[in-house]
N, C-alpha and C. Protein backbone atom coordinates (compact mmCIF):
# COMPACT_ATOMS: atom_id res chain seq x y z
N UNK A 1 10.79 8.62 -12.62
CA UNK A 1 9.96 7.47 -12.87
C UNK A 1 9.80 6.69 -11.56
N UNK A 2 7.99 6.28 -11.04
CA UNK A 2 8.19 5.38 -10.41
C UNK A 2 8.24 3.49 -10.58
N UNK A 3 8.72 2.86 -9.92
CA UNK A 3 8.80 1.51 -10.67
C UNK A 3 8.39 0.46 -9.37
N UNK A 4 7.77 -0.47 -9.75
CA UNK A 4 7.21 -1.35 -8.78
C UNK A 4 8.61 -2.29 -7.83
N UNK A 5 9.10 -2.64 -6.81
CA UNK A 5 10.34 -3.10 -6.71
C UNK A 5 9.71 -4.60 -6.54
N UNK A 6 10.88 -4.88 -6.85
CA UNK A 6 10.30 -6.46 -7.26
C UNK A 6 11.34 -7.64 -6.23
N UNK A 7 11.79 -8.95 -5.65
CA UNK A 7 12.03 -9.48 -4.81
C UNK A 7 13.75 -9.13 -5.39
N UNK A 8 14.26 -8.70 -6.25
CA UNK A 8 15.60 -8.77 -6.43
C UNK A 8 16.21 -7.17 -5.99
N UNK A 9 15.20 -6.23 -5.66
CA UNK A 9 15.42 -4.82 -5.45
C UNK A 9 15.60 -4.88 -3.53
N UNK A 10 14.79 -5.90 -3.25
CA UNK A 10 15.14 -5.83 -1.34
C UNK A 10 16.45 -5.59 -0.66
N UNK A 11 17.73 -6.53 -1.62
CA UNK A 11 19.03 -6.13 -0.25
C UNK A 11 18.97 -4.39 -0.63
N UNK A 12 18.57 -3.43 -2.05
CA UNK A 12 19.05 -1.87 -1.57
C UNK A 12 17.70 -1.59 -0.42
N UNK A 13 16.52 -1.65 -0.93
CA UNK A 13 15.43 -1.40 0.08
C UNK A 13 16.20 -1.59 1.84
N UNK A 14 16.60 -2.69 1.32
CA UNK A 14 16.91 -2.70 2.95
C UNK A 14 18.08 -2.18 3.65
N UNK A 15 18.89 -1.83 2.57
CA UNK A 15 20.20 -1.18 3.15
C UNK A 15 19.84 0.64 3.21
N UNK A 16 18.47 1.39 2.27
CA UNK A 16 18.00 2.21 2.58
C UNK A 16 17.27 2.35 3.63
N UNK A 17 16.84 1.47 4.12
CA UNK A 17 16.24 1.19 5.76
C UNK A 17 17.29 1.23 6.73
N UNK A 18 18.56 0.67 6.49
CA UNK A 18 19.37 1.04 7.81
C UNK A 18 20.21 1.93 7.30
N UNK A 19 20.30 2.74 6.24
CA UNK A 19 20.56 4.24 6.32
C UNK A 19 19.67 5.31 6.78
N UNK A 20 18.19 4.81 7.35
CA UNK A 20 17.81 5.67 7.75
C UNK A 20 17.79 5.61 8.99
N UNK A 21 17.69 4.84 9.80
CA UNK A 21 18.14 4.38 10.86
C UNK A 21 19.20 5.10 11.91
N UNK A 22 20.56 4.82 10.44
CA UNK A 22 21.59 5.45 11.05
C UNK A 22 21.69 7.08 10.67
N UNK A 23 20.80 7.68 9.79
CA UNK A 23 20.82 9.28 10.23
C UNK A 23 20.01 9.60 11.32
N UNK A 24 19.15 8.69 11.46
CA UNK A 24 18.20 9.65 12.69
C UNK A 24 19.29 9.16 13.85
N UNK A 25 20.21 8.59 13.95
CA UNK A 25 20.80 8.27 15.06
C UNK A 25 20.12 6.86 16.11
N UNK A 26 19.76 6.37 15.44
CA UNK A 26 18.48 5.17 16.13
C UNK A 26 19.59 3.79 15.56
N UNK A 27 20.75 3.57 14.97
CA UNK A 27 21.00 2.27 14.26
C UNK A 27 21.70 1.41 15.51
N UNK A 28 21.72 1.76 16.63
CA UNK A 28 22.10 1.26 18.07
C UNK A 28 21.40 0.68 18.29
N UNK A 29 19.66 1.01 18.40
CA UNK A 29 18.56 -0.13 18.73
C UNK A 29 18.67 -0.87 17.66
N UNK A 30 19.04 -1.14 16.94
CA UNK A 30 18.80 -2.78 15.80
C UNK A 30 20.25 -3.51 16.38
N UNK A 31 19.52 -4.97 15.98
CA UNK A 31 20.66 -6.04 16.70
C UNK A 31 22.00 -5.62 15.83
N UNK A 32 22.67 -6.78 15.98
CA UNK A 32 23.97 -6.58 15.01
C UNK A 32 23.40 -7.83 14.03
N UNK A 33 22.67 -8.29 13.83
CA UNK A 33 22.35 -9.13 12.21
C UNK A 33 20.59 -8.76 11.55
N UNK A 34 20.81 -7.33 12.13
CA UNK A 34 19.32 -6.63 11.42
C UNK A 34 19.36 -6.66 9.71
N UNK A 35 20.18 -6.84 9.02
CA UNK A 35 20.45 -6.51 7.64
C UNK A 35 19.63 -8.05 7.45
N UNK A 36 20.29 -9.16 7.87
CA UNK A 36 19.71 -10.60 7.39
C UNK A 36 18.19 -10.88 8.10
N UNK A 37 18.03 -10.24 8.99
CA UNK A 37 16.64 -10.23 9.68
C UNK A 37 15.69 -9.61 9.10
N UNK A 38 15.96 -8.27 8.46
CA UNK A 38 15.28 -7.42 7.90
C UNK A 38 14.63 -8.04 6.09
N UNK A 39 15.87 -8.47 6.06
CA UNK A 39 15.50 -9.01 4.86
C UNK A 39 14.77 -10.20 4.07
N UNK A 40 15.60 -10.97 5.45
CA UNK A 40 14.15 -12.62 5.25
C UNK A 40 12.81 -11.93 5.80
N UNK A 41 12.73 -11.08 6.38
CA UNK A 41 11.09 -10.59 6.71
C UNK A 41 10.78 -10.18 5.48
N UNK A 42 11.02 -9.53 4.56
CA UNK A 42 10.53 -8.86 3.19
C UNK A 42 10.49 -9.82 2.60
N UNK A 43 11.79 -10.62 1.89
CA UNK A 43 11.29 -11.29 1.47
C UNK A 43 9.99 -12.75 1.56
N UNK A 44 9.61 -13.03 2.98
CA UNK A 44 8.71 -13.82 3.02
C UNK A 44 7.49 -12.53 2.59
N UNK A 45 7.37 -11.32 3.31
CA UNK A 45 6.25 -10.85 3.06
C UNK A 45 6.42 -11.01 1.42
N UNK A 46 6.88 -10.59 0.50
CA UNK A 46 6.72 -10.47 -0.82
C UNK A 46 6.55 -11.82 -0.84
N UNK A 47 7.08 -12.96 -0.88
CA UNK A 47 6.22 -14.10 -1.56
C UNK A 47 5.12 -14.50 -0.88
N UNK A 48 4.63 -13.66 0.37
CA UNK A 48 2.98 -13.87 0.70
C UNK A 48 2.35 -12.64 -0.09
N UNK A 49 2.90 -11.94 -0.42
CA UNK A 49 1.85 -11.03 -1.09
C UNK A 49 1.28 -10.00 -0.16
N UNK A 50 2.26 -9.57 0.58
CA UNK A 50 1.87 -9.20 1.98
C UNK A 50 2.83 -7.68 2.35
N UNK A 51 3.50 -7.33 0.90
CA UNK A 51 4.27 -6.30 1.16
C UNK A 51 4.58 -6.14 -0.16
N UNK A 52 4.87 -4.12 -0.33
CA UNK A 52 5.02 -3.89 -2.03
C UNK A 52 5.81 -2.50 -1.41
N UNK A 53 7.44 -2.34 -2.62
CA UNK A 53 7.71 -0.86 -2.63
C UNK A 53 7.76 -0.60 -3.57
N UNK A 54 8.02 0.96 -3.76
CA UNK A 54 8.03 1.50 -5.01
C UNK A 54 9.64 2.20 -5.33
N UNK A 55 9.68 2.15 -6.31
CA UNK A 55 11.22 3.11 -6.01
C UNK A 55 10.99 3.96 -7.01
N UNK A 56 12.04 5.00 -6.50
CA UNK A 56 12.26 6.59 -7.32
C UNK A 56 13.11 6.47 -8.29
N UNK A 57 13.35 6.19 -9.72
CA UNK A 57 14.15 6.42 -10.56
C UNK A 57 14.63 7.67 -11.03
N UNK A 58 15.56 8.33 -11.29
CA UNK A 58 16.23 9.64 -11.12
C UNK A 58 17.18 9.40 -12.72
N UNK A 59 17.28 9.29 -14.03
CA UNK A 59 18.42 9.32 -14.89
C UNK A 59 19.22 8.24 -14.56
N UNK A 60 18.19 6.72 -14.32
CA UNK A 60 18.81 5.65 -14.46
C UNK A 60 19.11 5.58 -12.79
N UNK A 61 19.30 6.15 -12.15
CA UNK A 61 19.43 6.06 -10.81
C UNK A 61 18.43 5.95 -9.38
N UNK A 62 18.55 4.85 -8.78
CA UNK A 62 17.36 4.73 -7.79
C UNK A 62 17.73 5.61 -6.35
N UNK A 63 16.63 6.69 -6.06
CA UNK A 63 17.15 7.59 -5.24
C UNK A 63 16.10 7.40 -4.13
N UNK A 64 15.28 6.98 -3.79
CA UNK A 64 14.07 6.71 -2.74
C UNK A 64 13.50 5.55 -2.98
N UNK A 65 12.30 5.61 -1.99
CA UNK A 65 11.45 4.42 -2.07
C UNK A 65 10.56 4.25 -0.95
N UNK A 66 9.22 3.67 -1.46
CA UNK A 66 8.19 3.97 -0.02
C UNK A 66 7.40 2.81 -0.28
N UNK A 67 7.23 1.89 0.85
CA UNK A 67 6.84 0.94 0.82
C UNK A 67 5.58 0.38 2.18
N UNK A 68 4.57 -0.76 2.04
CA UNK A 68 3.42 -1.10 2.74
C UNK A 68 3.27 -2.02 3.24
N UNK A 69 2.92 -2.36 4.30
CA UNK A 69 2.88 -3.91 4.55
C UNK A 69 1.62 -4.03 5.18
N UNK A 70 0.98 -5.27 4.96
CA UNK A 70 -0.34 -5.53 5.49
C UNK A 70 0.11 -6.63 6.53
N UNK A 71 -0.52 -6.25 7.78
CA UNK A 71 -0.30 -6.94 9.28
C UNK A 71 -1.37 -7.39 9.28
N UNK A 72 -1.36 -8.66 10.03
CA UNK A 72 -2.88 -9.27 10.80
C UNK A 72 -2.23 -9.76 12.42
N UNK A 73 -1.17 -8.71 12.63
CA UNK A 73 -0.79 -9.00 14.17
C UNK A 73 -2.05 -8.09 15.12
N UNK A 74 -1.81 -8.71 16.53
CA UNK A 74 -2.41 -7.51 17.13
C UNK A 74 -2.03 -6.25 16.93
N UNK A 75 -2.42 -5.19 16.87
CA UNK A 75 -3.76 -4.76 17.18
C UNK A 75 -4.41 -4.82 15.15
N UNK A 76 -3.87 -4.97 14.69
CA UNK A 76 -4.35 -5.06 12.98
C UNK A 76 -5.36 -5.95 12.65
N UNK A 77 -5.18 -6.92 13.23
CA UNK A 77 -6.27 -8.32 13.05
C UNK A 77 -7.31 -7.48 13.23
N UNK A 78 -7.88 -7.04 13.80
CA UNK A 78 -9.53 -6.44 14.20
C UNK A 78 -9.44 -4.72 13.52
């Protein structure tokens, strides 16, 4: 099943973000308070309406998740 994640699903979203991080071997480039950084960014995008994930339900169990964000930074604005 997929399921819409909603603002109370972000700290796993985001702790699946720095598990991926740390398999590709990349979790060296993030600061040491990327977990609280990462996460006030989502959550402001979700209460702008400005970011959505989805997650993978598996037999009650959340096993993935793929998510969007709409930028109006450079180069996105145009």
């Amino acid at each position: 099943m997929i399921k819409k994640a909603k603002l109370n699903d972000l700290e796993m979203i985001v702790k699946y973000k720095l598990k991926m991080f740390e398999d590709a071997k990349l979790k060296g480039l993030l600061s040491n308070d990327a977990y609280d950084q990462i996460l006030n960014n989502y959550q402001t995008l979700y209460k702008e309406g400005k970011a959505q994930h989805f997650i993978s339900v598996v037999k009650g169990f959340n096993v993935g998740c793929a998510g969007a964000f709409l930028k109006n930074d450079l180069p996105y604005c145009f």
